[in-house]
Protein backbone atom coordinates (compact mmCIF):
# COMPACT_ATOMS: atom_id res chain seq x y z
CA UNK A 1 118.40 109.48 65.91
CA UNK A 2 117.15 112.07 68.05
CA UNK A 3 118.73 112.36 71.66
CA UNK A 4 116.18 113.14 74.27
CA UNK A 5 115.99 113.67 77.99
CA UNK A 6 112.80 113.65 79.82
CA UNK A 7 112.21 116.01 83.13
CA UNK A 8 109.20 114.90 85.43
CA UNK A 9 108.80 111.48 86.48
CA UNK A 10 105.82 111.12 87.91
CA UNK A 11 102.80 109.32 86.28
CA UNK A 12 103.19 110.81 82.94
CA UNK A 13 106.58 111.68 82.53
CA UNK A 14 107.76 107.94 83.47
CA UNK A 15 105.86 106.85 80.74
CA UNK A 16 107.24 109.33 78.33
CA UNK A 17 110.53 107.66 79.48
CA UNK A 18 109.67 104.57 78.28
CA UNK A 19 107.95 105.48 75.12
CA UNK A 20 110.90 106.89 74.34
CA UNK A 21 113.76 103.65 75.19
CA UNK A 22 111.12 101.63 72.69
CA UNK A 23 111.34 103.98 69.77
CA UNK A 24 113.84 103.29 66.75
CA UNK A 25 114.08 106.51 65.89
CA UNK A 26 114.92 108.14 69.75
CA UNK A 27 117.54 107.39 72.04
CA UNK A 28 116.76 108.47 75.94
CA UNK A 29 119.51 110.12 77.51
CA UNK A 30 118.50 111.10 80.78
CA UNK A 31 115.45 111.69 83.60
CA UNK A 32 114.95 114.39 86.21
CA UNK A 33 113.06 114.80 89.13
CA UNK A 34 113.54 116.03 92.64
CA UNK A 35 112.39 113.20 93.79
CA UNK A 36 112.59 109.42 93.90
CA UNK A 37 111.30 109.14 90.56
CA UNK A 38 114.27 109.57 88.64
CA UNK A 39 116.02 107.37 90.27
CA UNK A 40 113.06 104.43 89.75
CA UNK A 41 113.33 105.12 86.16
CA UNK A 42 116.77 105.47 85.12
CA UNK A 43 117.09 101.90 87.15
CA UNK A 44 114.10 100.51 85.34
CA UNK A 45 115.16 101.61 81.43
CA UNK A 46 119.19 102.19 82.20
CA UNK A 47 119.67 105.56 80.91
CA UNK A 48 121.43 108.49 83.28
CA UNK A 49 120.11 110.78 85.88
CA UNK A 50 120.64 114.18 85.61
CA UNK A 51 121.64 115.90 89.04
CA UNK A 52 119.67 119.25 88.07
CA UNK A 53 117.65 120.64 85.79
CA UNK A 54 120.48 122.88 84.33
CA UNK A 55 122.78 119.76 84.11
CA UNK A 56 119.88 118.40 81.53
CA UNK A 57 119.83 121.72 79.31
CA UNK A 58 123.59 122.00 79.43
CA UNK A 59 123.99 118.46 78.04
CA UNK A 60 125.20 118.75 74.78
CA UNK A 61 123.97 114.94 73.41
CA UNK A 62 120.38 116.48 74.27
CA UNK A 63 118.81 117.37 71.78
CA UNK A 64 115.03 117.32 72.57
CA UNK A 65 113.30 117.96 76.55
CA UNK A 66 110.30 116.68 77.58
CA UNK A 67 108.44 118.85 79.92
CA UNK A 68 106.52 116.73 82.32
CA UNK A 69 106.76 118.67 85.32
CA UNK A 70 103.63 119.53 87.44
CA UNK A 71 101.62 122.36 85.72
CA UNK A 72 102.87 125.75 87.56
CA UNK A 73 106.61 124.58 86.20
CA UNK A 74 105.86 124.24 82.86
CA UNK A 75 106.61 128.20 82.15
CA UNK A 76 109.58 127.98 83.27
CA UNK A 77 110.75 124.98 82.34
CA UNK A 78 109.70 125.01 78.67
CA UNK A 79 111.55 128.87 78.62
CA UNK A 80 114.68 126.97 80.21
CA UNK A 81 114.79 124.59 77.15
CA UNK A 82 114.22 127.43 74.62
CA UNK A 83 117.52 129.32 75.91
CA UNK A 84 119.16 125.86 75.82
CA UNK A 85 118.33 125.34 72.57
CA UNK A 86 116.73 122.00 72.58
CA UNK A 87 113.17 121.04 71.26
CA UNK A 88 110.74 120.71 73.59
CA UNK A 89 107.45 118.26 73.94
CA UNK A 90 105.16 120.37 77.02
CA UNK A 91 102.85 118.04 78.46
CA UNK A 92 99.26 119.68 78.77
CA UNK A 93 98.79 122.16 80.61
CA UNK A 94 100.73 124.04 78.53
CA UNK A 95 100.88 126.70 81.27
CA UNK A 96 98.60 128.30 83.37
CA UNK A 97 98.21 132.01 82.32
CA UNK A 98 97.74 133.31 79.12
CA UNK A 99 100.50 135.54 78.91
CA UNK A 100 102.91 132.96 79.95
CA UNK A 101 101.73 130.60 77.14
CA UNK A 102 102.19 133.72 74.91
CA UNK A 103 105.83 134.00 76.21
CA UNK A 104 106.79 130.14 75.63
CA UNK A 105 105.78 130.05 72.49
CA UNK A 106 107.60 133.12 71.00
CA UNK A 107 110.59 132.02 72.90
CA UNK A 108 110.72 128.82 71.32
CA UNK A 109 110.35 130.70 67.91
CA UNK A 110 112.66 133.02 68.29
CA UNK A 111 115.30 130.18 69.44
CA UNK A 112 114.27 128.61 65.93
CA UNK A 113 113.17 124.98 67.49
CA UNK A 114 110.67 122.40 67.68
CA UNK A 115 107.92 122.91 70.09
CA UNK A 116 105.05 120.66 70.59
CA UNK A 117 101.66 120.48 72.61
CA UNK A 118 100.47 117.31 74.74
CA UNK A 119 97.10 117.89 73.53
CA UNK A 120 96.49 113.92 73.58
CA UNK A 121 92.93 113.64 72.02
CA UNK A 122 94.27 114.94 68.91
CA UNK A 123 95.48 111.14 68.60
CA UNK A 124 92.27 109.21 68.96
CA UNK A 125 91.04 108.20 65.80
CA UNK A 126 87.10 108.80 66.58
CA UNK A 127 87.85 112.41 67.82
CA UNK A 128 89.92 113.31 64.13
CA UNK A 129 87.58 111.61 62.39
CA UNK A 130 84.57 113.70 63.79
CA UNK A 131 86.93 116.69 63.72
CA UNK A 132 86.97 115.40 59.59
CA UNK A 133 83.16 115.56 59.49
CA UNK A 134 83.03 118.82 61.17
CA UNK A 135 85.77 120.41 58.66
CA UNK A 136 84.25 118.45 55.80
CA UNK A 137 80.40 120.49 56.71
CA UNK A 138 78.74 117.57 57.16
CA UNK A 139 77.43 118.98 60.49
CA UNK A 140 76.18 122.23 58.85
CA UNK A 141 76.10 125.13 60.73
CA UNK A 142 77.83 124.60 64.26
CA UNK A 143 75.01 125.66 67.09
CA UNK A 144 76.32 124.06 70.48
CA UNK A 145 78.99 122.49 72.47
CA UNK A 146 78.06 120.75 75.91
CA UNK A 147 80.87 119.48 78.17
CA UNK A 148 80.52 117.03 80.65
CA UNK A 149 83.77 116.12 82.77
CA UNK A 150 82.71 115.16 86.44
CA UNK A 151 82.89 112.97 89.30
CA UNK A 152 83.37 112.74 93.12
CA UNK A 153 86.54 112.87 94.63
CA UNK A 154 87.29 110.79 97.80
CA UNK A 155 89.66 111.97 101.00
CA UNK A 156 93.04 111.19 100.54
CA UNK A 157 95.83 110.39 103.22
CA UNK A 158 98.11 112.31 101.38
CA UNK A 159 96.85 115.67 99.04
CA UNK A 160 98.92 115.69 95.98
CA UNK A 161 99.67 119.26 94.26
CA UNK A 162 97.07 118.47 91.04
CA UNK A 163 94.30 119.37 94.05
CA UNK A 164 95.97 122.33 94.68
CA UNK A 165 94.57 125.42 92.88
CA UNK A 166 97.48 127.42 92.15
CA UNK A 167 100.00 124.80 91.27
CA UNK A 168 97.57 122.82 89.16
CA UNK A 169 95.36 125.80 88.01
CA UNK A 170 92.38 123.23 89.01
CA UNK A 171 90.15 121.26 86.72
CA UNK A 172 89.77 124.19 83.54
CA UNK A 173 93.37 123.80 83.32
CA UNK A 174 94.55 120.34 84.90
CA UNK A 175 91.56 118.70 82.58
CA UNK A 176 92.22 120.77 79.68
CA UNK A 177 91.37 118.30 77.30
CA UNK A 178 87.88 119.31 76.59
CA UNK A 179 88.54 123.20 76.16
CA UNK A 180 91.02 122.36 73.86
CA UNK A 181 88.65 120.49 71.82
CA UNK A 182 86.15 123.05 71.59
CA UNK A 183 88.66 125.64 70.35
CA UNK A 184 89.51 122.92 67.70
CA UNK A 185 86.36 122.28 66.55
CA UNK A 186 84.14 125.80 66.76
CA UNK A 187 86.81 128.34 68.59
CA UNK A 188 87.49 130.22 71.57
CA UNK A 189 84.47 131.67 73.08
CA UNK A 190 84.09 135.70 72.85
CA UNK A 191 82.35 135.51 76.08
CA UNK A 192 82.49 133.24 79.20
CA UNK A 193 80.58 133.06 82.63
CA UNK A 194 81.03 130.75 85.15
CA UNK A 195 79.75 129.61 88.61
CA UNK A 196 80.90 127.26 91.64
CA UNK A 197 83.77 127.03 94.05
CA UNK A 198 84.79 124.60 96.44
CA UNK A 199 81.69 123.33 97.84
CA UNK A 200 82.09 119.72 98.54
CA UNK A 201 86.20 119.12 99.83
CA UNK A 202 87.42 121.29 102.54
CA UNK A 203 89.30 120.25 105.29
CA UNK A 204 92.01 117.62 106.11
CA UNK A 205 92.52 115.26 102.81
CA UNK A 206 91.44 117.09 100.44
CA UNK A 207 93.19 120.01 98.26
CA UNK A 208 91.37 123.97 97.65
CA UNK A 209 90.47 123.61 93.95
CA UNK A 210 86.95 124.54 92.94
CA UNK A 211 84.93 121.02 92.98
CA UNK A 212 81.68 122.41 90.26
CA UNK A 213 82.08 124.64 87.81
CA UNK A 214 79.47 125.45 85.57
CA UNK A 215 80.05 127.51 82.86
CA UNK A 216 78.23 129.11 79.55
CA UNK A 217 80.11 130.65 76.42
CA UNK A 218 79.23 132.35 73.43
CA UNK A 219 81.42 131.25 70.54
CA UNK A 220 81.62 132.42 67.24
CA UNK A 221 79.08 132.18 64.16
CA UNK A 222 76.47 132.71 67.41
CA UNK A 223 77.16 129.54 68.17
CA UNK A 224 76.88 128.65 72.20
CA UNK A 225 78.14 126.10 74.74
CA UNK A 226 77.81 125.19 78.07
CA UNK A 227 80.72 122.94 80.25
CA UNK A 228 80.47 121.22 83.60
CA UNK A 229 83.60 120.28 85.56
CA UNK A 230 84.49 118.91 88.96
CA UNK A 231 84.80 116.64 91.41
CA UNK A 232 81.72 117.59 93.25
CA UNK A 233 79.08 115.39 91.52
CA UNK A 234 78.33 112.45 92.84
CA UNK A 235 75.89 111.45 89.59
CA UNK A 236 79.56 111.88 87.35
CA UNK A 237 79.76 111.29 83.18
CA UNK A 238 82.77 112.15 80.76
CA UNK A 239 80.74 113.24 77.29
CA UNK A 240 80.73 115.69 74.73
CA UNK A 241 77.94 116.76 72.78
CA UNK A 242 78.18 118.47 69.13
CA UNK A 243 75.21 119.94 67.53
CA UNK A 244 75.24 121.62 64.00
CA UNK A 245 72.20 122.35 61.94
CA UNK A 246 72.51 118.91 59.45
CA UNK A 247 73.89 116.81 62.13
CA UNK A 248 74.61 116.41 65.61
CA UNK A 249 77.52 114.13 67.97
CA UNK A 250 78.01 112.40 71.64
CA UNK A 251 80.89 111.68 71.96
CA UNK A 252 80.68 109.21 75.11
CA UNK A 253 84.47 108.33 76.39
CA UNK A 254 82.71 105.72 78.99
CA UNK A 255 81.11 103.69 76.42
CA UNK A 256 84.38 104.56 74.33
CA UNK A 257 82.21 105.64 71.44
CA UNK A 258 80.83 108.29 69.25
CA UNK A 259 77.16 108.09 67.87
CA UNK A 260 76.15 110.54 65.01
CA UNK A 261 72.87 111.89 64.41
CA UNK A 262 71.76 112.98 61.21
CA UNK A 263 67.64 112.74 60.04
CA UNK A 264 68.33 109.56 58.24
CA UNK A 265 69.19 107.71 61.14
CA UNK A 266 72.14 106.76 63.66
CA UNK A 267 76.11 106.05 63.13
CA UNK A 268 78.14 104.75 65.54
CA UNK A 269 81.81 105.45 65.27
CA UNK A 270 84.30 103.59 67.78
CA UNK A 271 86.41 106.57 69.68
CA UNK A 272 89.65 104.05 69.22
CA UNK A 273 91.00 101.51 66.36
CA UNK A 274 92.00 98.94 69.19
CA UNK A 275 89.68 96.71 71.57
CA UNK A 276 92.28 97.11 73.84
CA UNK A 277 91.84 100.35 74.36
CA UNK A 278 88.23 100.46 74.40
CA UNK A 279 88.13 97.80 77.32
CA UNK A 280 90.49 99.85 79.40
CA UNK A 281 88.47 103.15 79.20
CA UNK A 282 85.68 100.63 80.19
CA UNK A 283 87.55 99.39 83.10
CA UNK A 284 88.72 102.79 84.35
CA UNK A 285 84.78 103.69 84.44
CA UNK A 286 83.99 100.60 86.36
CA UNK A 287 86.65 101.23 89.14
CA UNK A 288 86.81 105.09 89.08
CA UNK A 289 85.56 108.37 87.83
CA UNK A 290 87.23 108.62 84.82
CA UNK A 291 85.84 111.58 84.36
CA UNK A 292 88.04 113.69 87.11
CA UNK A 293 90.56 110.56 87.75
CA UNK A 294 94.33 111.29 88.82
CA UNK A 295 97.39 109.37 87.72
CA UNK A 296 100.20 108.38 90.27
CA UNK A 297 103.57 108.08 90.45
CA UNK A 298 104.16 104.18 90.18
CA UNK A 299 101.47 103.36 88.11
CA UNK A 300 100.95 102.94 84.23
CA UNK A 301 98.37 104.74 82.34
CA UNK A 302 95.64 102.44 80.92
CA UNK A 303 96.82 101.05 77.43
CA UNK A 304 93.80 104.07 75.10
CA UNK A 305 96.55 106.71 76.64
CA UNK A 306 99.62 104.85 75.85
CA UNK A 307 98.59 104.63 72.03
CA UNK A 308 98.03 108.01 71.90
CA UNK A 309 100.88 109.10 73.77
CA UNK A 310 103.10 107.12 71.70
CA UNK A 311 101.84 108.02 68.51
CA UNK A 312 102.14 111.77 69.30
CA UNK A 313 106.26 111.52 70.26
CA UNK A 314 106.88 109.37 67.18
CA UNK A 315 105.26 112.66 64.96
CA UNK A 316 106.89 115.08 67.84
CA UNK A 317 110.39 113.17 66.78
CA UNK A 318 109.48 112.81 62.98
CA UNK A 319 109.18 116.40 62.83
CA UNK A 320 112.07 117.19 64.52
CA UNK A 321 113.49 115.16 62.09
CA UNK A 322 112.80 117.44 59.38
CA UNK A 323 109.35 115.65 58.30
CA UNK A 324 106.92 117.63 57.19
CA UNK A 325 103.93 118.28 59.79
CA UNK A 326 100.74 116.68 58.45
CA UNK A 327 97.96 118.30 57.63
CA UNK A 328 95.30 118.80 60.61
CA UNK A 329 98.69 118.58 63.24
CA UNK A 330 99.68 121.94 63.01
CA UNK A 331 98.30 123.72 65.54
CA UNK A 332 100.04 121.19 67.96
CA UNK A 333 103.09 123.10 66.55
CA UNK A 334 102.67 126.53 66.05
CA UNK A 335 101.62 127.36 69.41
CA UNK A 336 97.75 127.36 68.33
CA UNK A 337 96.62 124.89 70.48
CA UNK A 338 98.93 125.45 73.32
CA UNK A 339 97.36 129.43 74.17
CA UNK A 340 94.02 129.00 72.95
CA UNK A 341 92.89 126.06 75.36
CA UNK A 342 94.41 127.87 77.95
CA UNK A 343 92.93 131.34 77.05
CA UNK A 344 89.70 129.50 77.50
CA UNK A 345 90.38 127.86 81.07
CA UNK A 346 91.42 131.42 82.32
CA UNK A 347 88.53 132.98 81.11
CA UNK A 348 86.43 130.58 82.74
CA UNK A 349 88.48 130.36 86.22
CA UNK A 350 88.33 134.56 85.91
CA UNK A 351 84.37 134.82 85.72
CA UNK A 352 84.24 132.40 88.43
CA UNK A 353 86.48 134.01 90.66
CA UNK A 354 85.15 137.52 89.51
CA UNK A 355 81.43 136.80 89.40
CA UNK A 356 80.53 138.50 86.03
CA UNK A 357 80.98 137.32 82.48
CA UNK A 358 84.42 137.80 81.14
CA UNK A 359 85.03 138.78 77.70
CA UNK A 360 88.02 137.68 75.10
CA UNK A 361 90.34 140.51 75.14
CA UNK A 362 91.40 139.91 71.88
C-alpha cells in the first residue's frame, strides 16, 4: 500500500485525489491547497487536510506527493518533496525553465526516489501504438512534424493564472503535450524560430500570454517541423501530422482518430480503446475549443483524460512498488521526458521573444 498525499486541488489535482481513494493498491492521506479546494475534497473523499505545505512533507505516513500545483510552483514544490524524501508524480508542466527541470530531476536522484512525468498522451493507446510503428520503421525515414493546437479564447469575468504568461509559461509550456510528443517520436529540434505575441486579448478579461505562435524547427536526421499554437484563431483544429519516407500519420484528436498513409492505401486506427472516450473528445469539440480549452476548479475532466490519468498513477504506484518500469515508459522516469519537452517550449518562447532563431545549446 502506498500512502500518498496530493497538493493542488484545482481541476486536475482534485481528480488525482480521487483516482487515488479508488485504487487498491494507494491509500490517500491528505490534500493541500490555499484555497477552498482542499477543503471541497477532503469533505468529498474523507481523507485529512494538511494546514501547509511543510505539514504534508513532514508527514511521516506520506510516502508519495503529487504535484498539482499551478505551473510556476512546480520547481519548488517537486524540490520540497525531494528533501522530504517522498516520491513525487509532477503534473505537466514539469517546470518552466530548463535549468530548473535540470535541477528537479537530479534532486530527486540524488534523494534516491521515484519521480514521474504527467506526460498524459503517453497513455492513449493510438498515440503508443503509432509511437510502435514509428520505432518499428514502418514510417521510413522521419521528414516532418506539423502541430496544430488552436482556438479562440473568449473574455472572462474572472482571468485565471493559466492566462498569465509568467505563472503559466503560456501555451508552449501550459499545452506541452504536443512538444513532448515530438521529442518522443523524432527529438528535440537543433534549431527553433518562432513568431507572434499577443495580438488578439488585451485588456480587461483576458490574461498577457502570446495568443499565435508560429514556429519552424529543424530536428535531427534533417528532418523539419512546423507548430501552431494559440488562442488567437478563430478557424481552430487540434492535429498532428507525421510524415516519413514509407508512410505518413494525422493524428486528428477531434475526430478521436489516427489515419495512416502508406502507397497501398489508408488505415484508420482509433486514438482510444473505449467509445466512451471517443464520444467525450467529440463532445468537448462540439461545445469548446478543445484545442486551447481550460479546466476549472469544480469540474471533472471528460472521461478520454480520466483513463489516462488513471492508468498512469496505477504504473506511477506499481513502480514505486518496486515493479519494474515497462519498456517504452522510461523516459516518464528518468527525467527524459520531463527536460526535453520543456527545452523545446523555451526555445520556442526565446526566439519569439528574441526575434531570431534560437539554437539547442547542447
Amino acid at each position: 500500500m502506498v500512502r500518498i498525499g496530493v497538493l493542488g486541488c484545482g481541476y486536475f489535482g482534485a481528480e488525482f485525489a480521487r483516482a487515488v481513494k479508488e485504487m487498491e493498491e494507494a491509500e490517500l492521506v491528505s490534500v493541500y491547497s490555499p484555497g477552498t479546494g482542499a477543503g471541497l475534497v477532503s469533505r468529498e473523499l474523507g481523507c485529512e487536510r494538511a494546514g501547509s505545505i511543510q505539514e504534508m512533507m513532514e508527514d511521516g505516513r506520506i510516502q508519495a506527493v503529487i504535484v498539482a500545483t499551478p505551473n510556476y510552483l512546480h520547481h519548488e514544490h517537486v524540490l520540497m518533496g525531494a528533501e522530504a524524501g517522498k516520491h513525487i508524480f509532477c503534473e505537466k508542466p514539469f517546470a518552466l525553465d530548463l535549468e530548473d527541470a535540470r535541477e528537479m530531476v537530479k534532486a530527486c536522484k540524488t534523494a534516491g526516489i521515484t519521480l514521474m512525468v504527467g506526460h498524459i498522451m503517453h497513455f492513449y493507446p493510438g498515440i503508443w501504438k503509432l509511437k510502435a510503428m514509428i520505432d518499428g520503421g514502418e514510417f521510413g525515414k522521419l521528414l516532418s512534424m506539423h502541430i496544430q493546437r488552436t482556438g479562440w479564447e473568449k473574455r472572462k469575468d474572472k482571468v485565471s493564472w493559466k492566462k498569465m504568461q509568467d505563472q503559466s509559461g503560456g501555451h508552449l509550456f501550459h499545452h506541452i503535450h504536443e512538444l513532448d510528443l515530438l521529442q518522443w517520436m523524432i527529438g528535440v529540434p537543433e534549431e527553433i524560430y518562432g513568431t507572434g505575441g499577443n495580438l488578439g486579448h488585451q485588456g480587461s478579461g483576458f490574461g498577457d500570454e502570446d495568443d499565435v505562435l508560429l514556429l519552424t524547427a529543424r530536428l535531427p536526421g534533417d528532418a523539419v517541423a512546423s507548430m501552431e499554437y494559440g488562442s488567437g484563431f478563430r478557424t481552430g483544429n487540434h492535429m498532428i501530422r507525421v510524415n516519413g519516407s514509407l508512410a505518413g500519420a494525422v493524428i486528428d484528436f477531434q475526430a478521436a482518430q489516427i489515419r495512416i498513409f502508406r502507397d497501398e492505401g489508408e488505415e484508420r486506427l482509433s486514438l482510444f480503446e473505449d467509445e466512451e472516450s471517443e464520444t467525450a473528445i467529440r463532445q468537448l469539440f462540439q461545445r469548446t475549443d478543445g484545442g486551447i480549452s481550460y479546466g476549472s476548479p469544480g469540474e471533472r475532466p471528460p472521461q478520454y483524460i480520466l483513463s489516462a490519468l488513471r492508468k498512469e498513477l496505477e504504473l506511477f504506484v506499481q513502480v514505486i512498488q518496486g515493479e519494474a518500469i515497462p519498456h517504452g515508459y522510461e523516459d516518464l522516469f528518468d527525467g527524459t521526458s520531463a527536460v526535453r519537452s520543456v527545452e523545446i517550449a523555451q526555445m520556442g518562447l526565446r526566439s519569439r521573444q528574441e526575434g531570431r532563431p534560437v539554437v539547442r545549446s547542447c
